[in-house]
Protein backbone atom coordinates (compact mmCIF):
# COMPACT_ATOMS: atom_id res chain seq x y z
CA UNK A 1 20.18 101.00 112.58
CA UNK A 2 21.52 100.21 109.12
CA UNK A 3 21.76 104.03 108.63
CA UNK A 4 24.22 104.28 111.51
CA UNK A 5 25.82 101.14 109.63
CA UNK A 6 26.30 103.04 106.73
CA UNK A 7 27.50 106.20 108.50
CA UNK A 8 30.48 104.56 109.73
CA UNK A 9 31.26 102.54 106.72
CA UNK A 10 31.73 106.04 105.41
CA UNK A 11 33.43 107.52 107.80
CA UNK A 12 36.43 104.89 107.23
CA UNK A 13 36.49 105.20 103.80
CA UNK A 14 37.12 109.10 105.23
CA UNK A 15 40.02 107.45 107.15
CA UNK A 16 41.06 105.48 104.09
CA UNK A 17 41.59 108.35 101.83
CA UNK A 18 43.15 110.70 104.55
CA UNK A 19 45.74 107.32 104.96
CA UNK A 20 46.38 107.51 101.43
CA UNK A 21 47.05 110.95 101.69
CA UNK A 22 49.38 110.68 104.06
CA UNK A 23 51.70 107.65 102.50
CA UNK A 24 51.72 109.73 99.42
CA UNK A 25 52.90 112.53 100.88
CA UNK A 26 55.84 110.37 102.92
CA UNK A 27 56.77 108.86 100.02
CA UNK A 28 56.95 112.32 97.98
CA UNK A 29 59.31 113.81 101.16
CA UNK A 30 61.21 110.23 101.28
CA UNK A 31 62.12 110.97 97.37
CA UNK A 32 62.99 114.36 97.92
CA UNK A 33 65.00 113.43 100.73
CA UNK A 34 67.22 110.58 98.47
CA UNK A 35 67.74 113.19 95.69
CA UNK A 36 68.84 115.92 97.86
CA UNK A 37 70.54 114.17 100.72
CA UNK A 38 67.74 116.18 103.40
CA UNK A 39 68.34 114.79 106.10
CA UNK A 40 65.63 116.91 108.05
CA UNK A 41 62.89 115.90 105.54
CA UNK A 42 63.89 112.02 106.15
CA UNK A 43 63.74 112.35 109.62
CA UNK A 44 60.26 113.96 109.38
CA UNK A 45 59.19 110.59 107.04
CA UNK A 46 60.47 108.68 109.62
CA UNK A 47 59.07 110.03 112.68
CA UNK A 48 55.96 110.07 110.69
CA UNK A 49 55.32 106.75 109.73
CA UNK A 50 54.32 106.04 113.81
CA UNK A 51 51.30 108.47 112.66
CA UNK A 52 50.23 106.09 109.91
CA UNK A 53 50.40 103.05 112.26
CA UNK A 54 48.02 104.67 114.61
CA UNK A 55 45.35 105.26 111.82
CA UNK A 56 45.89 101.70 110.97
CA UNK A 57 45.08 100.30 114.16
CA UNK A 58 42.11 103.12 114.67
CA UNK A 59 40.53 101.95 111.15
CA UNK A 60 41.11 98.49 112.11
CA UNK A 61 39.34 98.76 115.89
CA UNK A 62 36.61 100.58 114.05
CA UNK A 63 35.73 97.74 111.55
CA UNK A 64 36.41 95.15 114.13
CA UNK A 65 33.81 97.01 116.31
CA UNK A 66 31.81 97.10 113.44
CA UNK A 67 31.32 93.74 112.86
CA UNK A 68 31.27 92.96 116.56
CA UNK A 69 27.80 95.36 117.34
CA UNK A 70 26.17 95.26 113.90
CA UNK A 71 26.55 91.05 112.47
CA UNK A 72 26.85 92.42 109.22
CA UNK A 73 25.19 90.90 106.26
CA UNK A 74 27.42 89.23 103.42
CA UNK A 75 27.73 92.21 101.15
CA UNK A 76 28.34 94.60 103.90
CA UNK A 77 30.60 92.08 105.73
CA UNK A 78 32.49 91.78 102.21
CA UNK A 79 33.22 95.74 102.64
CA UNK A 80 34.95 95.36 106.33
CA UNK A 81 37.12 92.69 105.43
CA UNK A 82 38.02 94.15 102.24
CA UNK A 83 38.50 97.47 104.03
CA UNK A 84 40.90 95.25 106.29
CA UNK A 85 43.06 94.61 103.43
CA UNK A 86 43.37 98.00 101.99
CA UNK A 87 44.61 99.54 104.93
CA UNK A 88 47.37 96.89 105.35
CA UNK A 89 48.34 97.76 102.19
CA UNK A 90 48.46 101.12 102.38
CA UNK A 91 50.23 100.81 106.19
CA UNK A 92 53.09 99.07 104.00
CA UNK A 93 53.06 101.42 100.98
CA UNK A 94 53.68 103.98 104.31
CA UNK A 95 57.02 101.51 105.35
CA UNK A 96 58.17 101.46 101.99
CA UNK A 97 58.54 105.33 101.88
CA UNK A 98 60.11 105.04 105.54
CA UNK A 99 62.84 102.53 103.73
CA UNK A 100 63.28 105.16 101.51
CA UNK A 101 64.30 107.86 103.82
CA UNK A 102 66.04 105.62 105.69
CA UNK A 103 68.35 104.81 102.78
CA UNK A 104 68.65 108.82 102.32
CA UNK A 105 69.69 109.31 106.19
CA UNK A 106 72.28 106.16 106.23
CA UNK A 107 74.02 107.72 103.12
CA UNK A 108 74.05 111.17 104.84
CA UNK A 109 75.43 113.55 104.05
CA UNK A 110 76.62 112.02 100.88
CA UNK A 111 73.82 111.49 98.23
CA UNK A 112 72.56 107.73 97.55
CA UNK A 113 71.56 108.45 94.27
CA UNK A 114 74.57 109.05 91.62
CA UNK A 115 74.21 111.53 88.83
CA UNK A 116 73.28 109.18 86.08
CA UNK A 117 70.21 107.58 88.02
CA UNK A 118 69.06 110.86 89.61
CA UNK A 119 66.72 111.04 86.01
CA UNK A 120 65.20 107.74 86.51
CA UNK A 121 64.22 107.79 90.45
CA UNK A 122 62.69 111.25 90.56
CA UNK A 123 60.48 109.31 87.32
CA UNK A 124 59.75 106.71 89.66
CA UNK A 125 58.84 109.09 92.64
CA UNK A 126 56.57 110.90 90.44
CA UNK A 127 55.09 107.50 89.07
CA UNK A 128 54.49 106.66 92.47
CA UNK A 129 52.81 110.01 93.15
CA UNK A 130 50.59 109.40 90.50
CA UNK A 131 49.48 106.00 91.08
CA UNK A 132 48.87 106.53 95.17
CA UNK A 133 46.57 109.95 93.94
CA UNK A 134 44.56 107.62 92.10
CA UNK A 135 44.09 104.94 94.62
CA UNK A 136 43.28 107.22 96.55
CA UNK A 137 40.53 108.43 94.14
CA UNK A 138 39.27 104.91 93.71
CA UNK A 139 38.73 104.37 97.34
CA UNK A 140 37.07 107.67 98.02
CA UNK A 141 34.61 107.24 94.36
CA UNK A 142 35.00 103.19 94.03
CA UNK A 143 34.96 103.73 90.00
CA UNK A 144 36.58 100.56 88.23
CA UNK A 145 37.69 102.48 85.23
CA UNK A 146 40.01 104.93 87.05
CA UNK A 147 41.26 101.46 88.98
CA UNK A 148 42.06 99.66 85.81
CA UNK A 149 44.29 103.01 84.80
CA UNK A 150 46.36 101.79 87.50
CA UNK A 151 47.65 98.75 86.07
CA UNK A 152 49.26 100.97 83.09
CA UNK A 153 50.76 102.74 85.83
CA UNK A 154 52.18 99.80 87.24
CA UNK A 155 53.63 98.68 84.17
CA UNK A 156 55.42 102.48 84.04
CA UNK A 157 57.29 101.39 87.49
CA UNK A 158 58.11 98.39 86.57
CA UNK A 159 59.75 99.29 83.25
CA UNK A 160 61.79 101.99 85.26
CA UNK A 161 62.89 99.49 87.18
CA UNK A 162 64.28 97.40 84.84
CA UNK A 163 66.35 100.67 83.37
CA UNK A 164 67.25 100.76 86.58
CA UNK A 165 69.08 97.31 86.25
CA UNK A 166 70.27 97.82 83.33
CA UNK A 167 72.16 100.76 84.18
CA UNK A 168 73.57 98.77 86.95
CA UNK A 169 74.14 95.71 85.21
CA UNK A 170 75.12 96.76 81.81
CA UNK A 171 77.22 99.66 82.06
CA UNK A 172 80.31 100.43 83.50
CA UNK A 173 79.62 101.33 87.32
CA UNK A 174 82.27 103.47 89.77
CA UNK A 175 80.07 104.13 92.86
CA UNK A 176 81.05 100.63 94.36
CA UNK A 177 78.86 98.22 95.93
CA UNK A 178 77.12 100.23 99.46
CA UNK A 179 75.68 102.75 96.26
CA UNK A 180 74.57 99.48 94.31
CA UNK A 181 72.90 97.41 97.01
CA UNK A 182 70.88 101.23 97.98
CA UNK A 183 69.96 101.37 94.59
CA UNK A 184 68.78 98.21 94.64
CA UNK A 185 66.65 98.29 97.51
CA UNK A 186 64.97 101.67 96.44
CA UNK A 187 64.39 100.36 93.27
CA UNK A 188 62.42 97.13 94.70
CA UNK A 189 60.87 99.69 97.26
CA UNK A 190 59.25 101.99 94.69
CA UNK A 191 58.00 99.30 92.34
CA UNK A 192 56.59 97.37 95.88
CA UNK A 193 55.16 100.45 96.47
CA UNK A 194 52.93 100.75 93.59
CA UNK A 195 52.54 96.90 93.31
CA UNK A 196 50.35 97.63 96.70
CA UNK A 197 48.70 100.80 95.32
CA UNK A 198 47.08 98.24 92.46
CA UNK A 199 46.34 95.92 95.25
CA UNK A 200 44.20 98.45 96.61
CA UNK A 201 42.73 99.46 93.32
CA UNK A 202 41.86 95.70 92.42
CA UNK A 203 39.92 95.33 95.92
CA UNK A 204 37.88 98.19 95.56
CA UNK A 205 37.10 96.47 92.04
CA UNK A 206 36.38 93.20 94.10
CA UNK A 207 34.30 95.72 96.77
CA UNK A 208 31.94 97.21 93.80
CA UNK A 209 31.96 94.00 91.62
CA UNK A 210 32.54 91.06 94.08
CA UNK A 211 34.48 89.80 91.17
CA UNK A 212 38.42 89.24 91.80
């Protein structure tokens, strides 16, 4: 019986890492699609992101079914709930790339980004890239030390967004305010977006350690 337990424990941490797949792949097509004003590739994020909802209800009906038919012990109980979170987190890190490509599509077929910030959001698309792979990674191998690498990653996004304000804020700007509130947003969305890529790195932590 426990071996059956275990068996599907497993197979949603399968389901986990194919989710995190999947976000960082939307949010990879949602930056492309800001950059280079595609508006195909930000219609495919958004008609997408109904894809990741379904796995996020499936992993969630599988854990609740879980701990409906097998009255889990407190360790292994500790693993569904905390499997819980992680998929809402990564079901938002999903959104967050659909706000993206939504910004690229309402600012069709002009570009949303202007020339002089094009630099700093393709950093923080690849920062993002970099920091879902390894979240990713941590669910799949639940090893602390590669989690704790994503808190320097975090700090990357964050400092890119504050050059993003400062560009904004202290320089001279001619793309008037529609191009300043969608650089806002996609600013907040990207750092968001690896804020909840930690969040899933620190639960796995909590999920090994049972230390928050």
């Amino acid at each position: 019986m426990r071996d059956v337990f275990h068996e599907e424990l497993e197979g949603i941490t399968v389901s986990l890492v194919e989710m995190s797949s999947m976000v960082a792949s939307a949010m990879a097509r949602a930056t492309t699609a800001l950059l280079d004003a595609d508006l195909q590739l930000a219609e495919q994020v958004i008609t997408a992101d109904e894809t990741v909802d379904l796995l996020r209800n499936e992993i969630e009906e599988r854990a609740f079914d879980i701990l409906a038919r097998q009255a889990p012990v407190a360790t292994d109980a500790r693993v569904i709930v905390t499997t819980l979170r992680i998929v809402a987190d990564l079901e938002r890190m999903g959104d967050l790339a659909l706000h993206v490509a939504k910004v690229a599509r309402r600012r069709y077929p002009g570009k949303a980004v202007p020339p002089e910030l094009s630099g700093t959001i393709t950093e923080m698309g690849q920062v993002a890239q970099r920091i879902v792979a390894k979240a990713g990674s941590v669910i799949a191998s639940r090893d602390t030390d590669l989690a704790a690498e994503l808190e320097s990653d975090d700090d990357a996004m964050d400092h890119l967004h504050r050059q993003l304000f400062h560009i904004l804020l202290e320089r001279p700007w001619e793309h008037g305010m529609e191009a300043a509130i969608d650089i806002t947003l996609c600013g907040r969305f990207y750092e968001r977006y690896a804020d909840h890529a930690v969040s899933v790195a620190r639960r796995v932590v909590y999920l090994v350690t049972g230390e928050k």
